[in-house]
PDB file of N, CA and C in Angstrom:
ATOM      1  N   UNK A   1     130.529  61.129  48.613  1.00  0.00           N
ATOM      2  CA  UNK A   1     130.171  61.123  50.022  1.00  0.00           C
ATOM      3  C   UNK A   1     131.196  61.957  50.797  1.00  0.00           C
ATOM      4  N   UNK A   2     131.106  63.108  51.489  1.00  0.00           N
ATOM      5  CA  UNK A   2     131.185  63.819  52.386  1.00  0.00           C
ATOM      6  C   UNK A   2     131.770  63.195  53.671  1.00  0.00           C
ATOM      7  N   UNK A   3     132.865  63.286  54.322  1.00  0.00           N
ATOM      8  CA  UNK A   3     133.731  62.863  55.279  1.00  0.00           C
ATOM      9  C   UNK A   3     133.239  63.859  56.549  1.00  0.00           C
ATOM     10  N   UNK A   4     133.078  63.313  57.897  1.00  0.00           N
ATOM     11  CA  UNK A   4     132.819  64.000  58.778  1.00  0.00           C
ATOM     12  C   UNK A   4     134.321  64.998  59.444  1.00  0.00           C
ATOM     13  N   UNK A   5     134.139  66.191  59.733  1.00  0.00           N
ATOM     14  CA  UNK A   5     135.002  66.776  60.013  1.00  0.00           C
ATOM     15  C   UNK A   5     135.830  66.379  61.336  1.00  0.00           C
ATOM     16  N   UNK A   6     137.134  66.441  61.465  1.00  0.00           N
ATOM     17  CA  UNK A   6     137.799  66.050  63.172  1.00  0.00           C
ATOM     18  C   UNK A   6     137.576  67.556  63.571  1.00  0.00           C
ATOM     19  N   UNK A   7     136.468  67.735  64.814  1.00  0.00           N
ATOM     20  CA  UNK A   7     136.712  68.746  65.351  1.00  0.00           C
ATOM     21  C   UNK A   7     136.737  68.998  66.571  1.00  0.00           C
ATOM     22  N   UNK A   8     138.044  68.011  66.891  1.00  0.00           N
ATOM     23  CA  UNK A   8     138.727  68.085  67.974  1.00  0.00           C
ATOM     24  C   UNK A   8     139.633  69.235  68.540  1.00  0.00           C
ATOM     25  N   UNK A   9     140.271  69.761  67.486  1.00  0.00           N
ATOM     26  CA  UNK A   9     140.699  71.030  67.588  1.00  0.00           C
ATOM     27  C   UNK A   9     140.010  72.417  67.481  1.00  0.00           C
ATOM     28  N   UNK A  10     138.396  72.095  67.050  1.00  0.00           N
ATOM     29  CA  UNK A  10     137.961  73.572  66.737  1.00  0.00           C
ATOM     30  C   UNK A  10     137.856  73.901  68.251  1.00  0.00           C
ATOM     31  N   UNK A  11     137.512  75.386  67.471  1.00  0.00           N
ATOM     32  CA  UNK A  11     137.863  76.263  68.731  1.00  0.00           C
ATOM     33  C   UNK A  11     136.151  77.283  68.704  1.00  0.00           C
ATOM     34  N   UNK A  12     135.293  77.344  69.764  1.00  0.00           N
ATOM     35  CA  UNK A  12     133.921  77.217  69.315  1.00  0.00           C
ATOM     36  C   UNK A  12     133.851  78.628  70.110  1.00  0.00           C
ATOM     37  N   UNK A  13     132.701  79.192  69.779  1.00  0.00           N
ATOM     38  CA  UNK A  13     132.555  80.652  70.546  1.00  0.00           C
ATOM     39  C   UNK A  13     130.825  80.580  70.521  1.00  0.00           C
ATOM     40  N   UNK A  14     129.984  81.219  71.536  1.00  0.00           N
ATOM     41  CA  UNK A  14     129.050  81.635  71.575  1.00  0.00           C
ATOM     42  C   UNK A  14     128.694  83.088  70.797  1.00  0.00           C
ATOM     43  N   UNK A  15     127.013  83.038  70.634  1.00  0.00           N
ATOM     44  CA  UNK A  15     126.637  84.485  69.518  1.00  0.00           C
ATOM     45  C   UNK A  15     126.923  85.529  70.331  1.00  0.00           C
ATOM     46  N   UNK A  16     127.037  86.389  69.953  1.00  0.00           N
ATOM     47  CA  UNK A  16     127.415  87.772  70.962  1.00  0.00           C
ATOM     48  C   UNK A  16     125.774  88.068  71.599  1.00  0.00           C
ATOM     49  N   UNK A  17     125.177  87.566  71.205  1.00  0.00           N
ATOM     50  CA  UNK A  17     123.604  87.702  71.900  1.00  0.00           C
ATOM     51  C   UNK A  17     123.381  86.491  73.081  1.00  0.00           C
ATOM     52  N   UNK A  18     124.286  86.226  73.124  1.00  0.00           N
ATOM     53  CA  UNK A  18     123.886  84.896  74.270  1.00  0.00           C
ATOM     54  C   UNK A  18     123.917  85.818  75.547  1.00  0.00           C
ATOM     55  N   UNK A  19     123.481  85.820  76.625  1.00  0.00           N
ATOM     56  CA  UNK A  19     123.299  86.086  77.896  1.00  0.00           C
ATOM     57  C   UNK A  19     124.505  85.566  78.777  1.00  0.00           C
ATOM     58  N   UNK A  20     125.182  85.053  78.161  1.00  0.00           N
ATOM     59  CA  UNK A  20     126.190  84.805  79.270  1.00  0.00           C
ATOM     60  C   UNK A  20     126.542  83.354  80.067  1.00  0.00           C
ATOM     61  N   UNK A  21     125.021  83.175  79.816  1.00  0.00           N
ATOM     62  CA  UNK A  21     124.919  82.023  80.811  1.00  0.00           C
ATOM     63  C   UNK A  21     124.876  80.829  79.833  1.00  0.00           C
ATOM     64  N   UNK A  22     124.617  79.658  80.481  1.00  0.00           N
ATOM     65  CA  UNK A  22     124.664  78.142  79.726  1.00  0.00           C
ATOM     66  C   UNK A  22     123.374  77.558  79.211  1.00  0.00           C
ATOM     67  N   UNK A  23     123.055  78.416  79.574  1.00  0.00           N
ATOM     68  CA  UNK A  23     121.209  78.188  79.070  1.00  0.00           C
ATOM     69  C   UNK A  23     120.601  78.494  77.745  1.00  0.00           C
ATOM     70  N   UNK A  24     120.183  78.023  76.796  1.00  0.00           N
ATOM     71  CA  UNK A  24     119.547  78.193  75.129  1.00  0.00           C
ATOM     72  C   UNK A  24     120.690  78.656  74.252  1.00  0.00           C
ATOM     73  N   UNK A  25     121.955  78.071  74.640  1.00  0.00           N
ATOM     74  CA  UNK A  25     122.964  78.594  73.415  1.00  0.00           C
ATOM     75  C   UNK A  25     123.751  77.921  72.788  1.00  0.00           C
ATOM     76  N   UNK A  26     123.728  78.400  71.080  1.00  0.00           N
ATOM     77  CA  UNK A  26     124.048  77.425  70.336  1.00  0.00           C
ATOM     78  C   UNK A  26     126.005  77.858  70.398  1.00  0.00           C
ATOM     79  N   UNK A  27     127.040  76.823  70.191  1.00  0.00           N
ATOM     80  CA  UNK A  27     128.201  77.539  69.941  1.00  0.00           C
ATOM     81  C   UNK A  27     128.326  77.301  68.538  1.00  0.00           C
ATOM     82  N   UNK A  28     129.385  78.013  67.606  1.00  0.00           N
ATOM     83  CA  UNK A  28     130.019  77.662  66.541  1.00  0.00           C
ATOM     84  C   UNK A  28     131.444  77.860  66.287  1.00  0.00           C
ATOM     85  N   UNK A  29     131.736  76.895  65.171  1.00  0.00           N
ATOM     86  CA  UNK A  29     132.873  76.679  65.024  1.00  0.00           C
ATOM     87  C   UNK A  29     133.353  77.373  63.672  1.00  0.00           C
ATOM     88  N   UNK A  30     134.843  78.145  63.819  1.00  0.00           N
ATOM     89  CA  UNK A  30     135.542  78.482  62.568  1.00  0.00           C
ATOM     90  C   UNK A  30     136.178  77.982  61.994  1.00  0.00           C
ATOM     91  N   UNK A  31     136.794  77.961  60.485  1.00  0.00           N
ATOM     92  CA  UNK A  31     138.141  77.847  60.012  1.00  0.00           C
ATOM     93  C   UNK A  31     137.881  76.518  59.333  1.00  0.00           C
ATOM     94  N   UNK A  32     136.177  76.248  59.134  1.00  0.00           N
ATOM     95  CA  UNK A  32     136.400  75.164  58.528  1.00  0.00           C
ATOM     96  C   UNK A  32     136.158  75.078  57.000  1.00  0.00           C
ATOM     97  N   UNK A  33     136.804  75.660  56.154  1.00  0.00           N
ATOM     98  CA  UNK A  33     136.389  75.775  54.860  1.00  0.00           C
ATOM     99  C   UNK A  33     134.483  74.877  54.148  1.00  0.00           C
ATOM    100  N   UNK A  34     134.109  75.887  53.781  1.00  0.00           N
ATOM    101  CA  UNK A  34     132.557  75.289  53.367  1.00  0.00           C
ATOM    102  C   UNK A  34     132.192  74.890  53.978  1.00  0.00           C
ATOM    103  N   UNK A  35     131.971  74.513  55.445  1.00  0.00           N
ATOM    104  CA  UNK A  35     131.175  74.275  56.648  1.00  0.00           C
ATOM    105  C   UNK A  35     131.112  75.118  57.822  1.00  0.00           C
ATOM    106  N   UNK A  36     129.959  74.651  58.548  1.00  0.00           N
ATOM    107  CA  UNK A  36     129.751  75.546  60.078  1.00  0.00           C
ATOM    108  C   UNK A  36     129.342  74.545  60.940  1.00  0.00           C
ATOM    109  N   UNK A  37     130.475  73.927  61.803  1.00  0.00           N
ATOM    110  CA  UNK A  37     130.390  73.143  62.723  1.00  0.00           C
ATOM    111  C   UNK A  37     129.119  74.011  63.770  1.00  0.00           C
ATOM    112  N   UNK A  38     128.010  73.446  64.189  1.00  0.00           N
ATOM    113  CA  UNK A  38     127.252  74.173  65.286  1.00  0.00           C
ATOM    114  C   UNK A  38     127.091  72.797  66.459  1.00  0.00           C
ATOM    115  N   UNK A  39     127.045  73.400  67.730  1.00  0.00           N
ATOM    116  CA  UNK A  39     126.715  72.257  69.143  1.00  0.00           C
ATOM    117  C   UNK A  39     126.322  73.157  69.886  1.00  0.00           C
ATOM    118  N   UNK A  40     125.729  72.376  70.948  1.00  0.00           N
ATOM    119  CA  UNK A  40     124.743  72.384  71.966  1.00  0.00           C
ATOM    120  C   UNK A  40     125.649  73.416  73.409  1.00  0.00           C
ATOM    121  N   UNK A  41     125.704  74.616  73.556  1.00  0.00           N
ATOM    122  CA  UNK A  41     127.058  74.988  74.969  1.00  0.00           C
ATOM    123  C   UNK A  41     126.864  74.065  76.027  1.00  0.00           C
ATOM    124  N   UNK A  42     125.499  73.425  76.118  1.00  0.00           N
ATOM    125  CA  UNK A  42     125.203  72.553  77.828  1.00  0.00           C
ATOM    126  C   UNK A  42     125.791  71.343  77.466  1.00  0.00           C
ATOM    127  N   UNK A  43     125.867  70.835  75.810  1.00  0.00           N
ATOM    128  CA  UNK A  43     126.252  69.517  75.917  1.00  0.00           C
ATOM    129  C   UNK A  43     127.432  69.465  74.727  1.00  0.00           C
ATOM    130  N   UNK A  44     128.860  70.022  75.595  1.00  0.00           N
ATOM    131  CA  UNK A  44     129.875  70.300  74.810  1.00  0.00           C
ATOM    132  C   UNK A  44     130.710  68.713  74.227  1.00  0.00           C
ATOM    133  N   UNK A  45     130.497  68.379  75.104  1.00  0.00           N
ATOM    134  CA  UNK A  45     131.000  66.500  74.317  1.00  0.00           C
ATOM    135  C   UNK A  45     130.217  65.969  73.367  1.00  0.00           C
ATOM    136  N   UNK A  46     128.956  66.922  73.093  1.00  0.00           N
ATOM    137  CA  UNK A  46     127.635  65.820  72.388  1.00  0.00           C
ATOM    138  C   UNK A  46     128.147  65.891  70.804  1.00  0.00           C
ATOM    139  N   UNK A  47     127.448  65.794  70.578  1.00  0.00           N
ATOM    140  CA  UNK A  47     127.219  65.499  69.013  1.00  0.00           C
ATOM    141  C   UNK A  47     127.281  67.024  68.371  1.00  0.00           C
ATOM    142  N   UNK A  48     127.792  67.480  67.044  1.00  0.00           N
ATOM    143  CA  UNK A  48     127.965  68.733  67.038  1.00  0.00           C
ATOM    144  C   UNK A  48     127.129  68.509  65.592  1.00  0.00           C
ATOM    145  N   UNK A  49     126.288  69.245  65.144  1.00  0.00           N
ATOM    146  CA  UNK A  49     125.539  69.858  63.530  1.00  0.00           C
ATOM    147  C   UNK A  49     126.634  70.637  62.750  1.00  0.00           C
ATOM    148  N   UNK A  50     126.738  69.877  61.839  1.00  0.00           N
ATOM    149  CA  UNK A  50     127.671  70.198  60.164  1.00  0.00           C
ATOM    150  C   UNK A  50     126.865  70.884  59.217  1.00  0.00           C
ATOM    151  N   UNK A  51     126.915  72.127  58.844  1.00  0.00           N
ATOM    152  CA  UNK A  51     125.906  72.661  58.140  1.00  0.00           C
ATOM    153  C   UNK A  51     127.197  73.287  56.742  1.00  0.00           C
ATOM    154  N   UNK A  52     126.631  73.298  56.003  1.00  0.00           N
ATOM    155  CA  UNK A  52     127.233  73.790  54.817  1.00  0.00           C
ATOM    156  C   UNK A  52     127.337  75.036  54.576  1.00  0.00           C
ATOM    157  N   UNK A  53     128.456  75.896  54.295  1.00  0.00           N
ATOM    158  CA  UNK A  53     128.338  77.717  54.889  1.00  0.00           C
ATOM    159  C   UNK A  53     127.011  78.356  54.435  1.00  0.00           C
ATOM    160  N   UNK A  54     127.106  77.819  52.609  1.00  0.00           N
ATOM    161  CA  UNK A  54     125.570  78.742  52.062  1.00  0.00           C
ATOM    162  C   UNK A  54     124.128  78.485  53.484  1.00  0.00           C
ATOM    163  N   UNK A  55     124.224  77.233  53.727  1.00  0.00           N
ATOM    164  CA  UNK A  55     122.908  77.177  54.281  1.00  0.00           C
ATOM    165  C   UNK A  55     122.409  77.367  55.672  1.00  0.00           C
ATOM    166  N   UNK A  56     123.840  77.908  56.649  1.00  0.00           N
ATOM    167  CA  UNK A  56     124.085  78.698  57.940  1.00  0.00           C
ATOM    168  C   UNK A  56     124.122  80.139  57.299  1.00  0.00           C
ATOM    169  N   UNK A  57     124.447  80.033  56.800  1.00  0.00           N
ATOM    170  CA  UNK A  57     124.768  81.205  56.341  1.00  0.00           C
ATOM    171  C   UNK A  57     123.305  82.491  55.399  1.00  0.00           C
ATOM    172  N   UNK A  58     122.364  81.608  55.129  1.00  0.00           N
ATOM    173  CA  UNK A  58     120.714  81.760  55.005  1.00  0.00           C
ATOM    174  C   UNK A  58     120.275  81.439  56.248  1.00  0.00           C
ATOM    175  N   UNK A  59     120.407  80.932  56.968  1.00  0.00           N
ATOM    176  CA  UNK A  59     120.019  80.722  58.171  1.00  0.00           C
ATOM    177  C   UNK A  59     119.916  81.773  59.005  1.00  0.00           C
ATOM    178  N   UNK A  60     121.178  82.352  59.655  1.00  0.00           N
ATOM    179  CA  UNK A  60     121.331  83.526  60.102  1.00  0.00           C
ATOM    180  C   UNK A  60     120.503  84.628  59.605  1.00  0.00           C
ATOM    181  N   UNK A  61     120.926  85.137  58.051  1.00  0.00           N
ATOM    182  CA  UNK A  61     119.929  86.135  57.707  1.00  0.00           C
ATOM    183  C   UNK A  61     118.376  86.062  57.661  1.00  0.00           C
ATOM    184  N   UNK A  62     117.906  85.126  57.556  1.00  0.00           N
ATOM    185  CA  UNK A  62     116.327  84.773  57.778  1.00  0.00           C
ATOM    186  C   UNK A  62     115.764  84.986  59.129  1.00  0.00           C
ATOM    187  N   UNK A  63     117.157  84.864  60.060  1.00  0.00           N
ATOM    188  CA  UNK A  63     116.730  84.990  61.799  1.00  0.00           C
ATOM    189  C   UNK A  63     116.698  86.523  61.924  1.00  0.00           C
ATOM    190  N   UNK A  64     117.899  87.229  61.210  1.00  0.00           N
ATOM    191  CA  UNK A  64     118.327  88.608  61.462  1.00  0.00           C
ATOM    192  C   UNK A  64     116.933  89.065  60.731  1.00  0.00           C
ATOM    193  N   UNK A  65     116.374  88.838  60.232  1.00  0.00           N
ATOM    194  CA  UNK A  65     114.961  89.172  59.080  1.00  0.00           C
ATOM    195  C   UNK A  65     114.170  89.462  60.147  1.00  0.00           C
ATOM    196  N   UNK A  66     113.836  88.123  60.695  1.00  0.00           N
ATOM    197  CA  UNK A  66     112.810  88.390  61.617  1.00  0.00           C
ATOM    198  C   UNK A  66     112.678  89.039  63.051  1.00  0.00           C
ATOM    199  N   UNK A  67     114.057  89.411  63.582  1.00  0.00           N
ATOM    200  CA  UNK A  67     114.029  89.987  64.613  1.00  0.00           C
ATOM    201  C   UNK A  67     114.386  88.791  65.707  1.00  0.00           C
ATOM    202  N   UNK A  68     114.162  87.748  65.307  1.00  0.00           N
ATOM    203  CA  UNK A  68     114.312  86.630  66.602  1.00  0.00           C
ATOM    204  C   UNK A  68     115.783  86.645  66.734  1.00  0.00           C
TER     205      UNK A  68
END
């Protein structure tokens, strides 16, 4: 069983495609060996998605695939 990460210290950045604003953007987090901390930018206290690098990491390219 898998321990939830403290990511109290990460340090989170928006996609370089975000608009700027606070509206539809996901942030993510670095530096965390074999994971990709992802959260909500409007709801920065909330709850943050733990994804495993391989499967952010297919993620992304399947988006970059399609143009979205």
């Amino acid at each position: 069983m898998s321990r939830t990460p403290d990511l109290g210290a990460a340090v989170w950045r928006k996609s370089s495609y975000s608009d700027g604003g606070d509206n539809n953007c996901l942030e993510v987090a670095h530096d965390f060996p074999g994971i990709v901390p992802v959260r909500d930018s409007k709801n920065p206290t909330g709850p943050a998605l733990v994804f495993p690098d391989h499967a952010w990491t297919a993620f992304v390219h399947g988006v970059r695939r399609t143009g979205r």
